[in-house]
C-alpha atoms as a PDB file:
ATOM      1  CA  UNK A   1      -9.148   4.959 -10.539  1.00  0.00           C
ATOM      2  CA  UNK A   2     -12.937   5.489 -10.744  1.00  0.00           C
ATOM      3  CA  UNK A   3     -12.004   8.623 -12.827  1.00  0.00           C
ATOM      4  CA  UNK A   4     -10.357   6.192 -15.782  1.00  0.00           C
ATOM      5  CA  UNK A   5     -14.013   4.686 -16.440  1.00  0.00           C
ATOM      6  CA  UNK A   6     -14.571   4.525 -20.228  1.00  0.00           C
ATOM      7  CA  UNK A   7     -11.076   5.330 -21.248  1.00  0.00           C
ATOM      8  CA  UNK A   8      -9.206   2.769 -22.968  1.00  0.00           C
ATOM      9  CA  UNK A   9      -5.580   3.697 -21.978  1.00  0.00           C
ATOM     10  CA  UNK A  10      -4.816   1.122 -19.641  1.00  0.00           C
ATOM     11  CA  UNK A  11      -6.663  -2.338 -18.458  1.00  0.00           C
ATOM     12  CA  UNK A  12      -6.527  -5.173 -16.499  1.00  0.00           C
ATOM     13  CA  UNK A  13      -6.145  -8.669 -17.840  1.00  0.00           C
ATOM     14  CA  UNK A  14      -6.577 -11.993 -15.843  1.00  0.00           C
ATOM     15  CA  UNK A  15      -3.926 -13.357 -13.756  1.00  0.00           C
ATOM     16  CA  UNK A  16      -5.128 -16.561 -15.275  1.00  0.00           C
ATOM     17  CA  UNK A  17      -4.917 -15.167 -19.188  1.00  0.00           C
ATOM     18  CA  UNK A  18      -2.124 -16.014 -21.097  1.00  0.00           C
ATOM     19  CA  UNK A  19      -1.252 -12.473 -20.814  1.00  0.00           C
ATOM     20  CA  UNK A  20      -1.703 -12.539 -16.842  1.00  0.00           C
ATOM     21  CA  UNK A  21       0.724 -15.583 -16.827  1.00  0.00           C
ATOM     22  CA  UNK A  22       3.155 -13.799 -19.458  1.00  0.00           C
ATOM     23  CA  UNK A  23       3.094 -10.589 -17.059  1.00  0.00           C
ATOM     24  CA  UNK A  24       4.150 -12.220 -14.156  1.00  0.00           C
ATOM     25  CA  UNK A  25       7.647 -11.706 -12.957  1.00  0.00           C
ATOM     26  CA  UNK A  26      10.156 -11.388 -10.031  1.00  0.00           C
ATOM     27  CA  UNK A  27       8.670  -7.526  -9.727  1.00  0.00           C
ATOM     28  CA  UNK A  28       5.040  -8.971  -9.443  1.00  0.00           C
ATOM     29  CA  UNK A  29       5.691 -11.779  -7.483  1.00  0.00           C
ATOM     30  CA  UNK A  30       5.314 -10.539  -4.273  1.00  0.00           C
ATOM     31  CA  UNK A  31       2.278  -8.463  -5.143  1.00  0.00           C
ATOM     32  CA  UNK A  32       0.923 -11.949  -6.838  1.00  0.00           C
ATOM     33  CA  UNK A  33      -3.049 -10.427  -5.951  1.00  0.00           C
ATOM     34  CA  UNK A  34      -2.851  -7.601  -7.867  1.00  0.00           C
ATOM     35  CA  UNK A  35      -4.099  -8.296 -11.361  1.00  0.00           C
ATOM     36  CA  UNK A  36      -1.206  -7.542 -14.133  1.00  0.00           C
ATOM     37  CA  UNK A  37      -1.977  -4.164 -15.949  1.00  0.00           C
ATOM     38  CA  UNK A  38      -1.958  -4.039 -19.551  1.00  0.00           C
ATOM     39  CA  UNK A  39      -1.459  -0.524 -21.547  1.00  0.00           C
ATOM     40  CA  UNK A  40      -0.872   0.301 -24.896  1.00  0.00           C
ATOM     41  CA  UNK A  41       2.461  -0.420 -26.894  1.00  0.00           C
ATOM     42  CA  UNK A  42       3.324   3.532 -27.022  1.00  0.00           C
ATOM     43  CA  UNK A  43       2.519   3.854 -23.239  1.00  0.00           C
ATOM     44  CA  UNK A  44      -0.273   6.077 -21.778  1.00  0.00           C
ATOM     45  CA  UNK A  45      -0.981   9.332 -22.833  1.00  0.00           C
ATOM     46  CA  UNK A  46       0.552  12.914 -21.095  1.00  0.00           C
ATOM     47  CA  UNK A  47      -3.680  13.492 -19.746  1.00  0.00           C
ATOM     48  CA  UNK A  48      -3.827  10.149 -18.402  1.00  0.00           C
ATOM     49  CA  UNK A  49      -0.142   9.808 -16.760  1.00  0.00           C
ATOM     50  CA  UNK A  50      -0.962  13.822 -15.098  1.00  0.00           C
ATOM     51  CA  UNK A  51      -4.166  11.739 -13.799  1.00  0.00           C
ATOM     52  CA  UNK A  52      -2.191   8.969 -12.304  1.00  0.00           C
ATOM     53  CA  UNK A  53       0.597  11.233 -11.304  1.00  0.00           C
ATOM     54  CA  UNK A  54      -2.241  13.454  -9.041  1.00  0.00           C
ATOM     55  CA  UNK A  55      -4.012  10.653  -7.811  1.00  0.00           C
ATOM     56  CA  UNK A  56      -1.029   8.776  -6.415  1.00  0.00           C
ATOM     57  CA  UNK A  57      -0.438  12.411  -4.579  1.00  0.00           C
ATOM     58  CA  UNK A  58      -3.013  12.552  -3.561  1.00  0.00           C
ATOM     59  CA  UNK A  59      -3.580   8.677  -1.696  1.00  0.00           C
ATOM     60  CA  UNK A  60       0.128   9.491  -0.344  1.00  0.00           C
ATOM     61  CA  UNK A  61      -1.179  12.894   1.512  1.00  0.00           C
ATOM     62  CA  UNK A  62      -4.637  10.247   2.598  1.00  0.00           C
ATOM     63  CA  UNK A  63      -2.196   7.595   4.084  1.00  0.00           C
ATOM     64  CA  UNK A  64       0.474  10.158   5.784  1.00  0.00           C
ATOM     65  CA  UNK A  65      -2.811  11.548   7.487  1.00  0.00           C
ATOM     66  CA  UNK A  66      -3.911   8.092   8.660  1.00  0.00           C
ATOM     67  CA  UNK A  67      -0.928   7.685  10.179  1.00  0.00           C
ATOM     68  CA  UNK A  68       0.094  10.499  11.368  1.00  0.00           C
ATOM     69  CA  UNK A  69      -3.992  10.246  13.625  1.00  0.00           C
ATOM     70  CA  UNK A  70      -2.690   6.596  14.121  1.00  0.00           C
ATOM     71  CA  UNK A  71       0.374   7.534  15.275  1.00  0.00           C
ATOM     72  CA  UNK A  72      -1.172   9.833  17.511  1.00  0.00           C
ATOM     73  CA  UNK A  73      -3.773   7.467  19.028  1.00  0.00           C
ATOM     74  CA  UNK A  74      -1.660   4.831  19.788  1.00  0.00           C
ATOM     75  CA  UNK A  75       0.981   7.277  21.583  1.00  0.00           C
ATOM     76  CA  UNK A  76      -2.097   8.128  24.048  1.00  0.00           C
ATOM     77  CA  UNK A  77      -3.653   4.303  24.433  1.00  0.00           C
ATOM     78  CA  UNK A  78      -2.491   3.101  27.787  1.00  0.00           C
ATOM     79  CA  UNK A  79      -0.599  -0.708  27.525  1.00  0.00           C
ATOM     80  CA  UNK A  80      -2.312  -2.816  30.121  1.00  0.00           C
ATOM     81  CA  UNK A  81       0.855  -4.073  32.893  1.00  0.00           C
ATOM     82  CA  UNK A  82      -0.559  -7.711  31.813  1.00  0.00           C
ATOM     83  CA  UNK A  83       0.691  -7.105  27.873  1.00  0.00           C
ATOM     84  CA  UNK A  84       3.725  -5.930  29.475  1.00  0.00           C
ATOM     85  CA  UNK A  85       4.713  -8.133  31.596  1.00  0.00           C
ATOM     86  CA  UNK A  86       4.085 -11.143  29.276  1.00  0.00           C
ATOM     87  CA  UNK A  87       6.426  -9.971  27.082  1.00  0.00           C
ATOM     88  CA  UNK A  88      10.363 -11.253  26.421  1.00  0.00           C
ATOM     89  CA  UNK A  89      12.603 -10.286  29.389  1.00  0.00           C
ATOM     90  CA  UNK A  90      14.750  -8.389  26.368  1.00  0.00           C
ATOM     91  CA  UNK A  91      11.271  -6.285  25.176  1.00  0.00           C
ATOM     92  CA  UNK A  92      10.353  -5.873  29.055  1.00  0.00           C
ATOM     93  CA  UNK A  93      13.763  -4.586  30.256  1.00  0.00           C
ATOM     94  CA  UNK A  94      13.319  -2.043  27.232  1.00  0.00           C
ATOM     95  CA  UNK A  95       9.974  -0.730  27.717  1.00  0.00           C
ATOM     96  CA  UNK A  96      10.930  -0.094  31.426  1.00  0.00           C
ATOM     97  CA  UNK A  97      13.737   1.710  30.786  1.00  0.00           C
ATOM     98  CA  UNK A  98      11.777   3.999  27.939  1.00  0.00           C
ATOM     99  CA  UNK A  99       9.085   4.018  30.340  1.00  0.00           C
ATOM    100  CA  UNK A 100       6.570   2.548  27.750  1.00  0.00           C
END
């Protein structure tokens, strides 16, 4: 988003605004941090949506990494016997059986 500094195709208003508080809807209202984005009546331009449309590629190939070495880590971290054996009887029988 850093790369959108001094354009004018798309902004932020207040959730507070009258625009914020127009903005808000069943879509937004589980996301209710997010500040409502604002852009112009005939939409952004073909520069800026290529932009957006490379920079949300590129965060998805970021966050499959990150999880993949998450992924990874955690399937080499060994589970203490105490963690295990506190858990339900249902989640203990299971994690014998997979030998978790």
């Amino acid at each position: 988003m850093d790369n959108f500094r001094g354009h004018n195709e798309f902004w932020y208003v207040s959730r507070d605004s009258e625009e914020g508080k127009q903005a808000r809807n069943e879509r937004t209202k589980d996301k209710w941090w997010l500040p409502p984005v604002k852009v112009p009546p005939n939409g952004l331009s073909e520069s800026a949506r290529r932009m957006l449309h490379f920079q949300k590629d590129s965060v998805s190939q970021v966050q499959k990494a990150a999880m993949a070495i998450n992924a990874q880590v955690l399937s080499e971290m060994a589970i203490p016997d105490s963690y295990i054996e506190s858990l339900p009887k249902v989640i203990f029988l299971f994690c014998l059986k997979t030998g978790i």
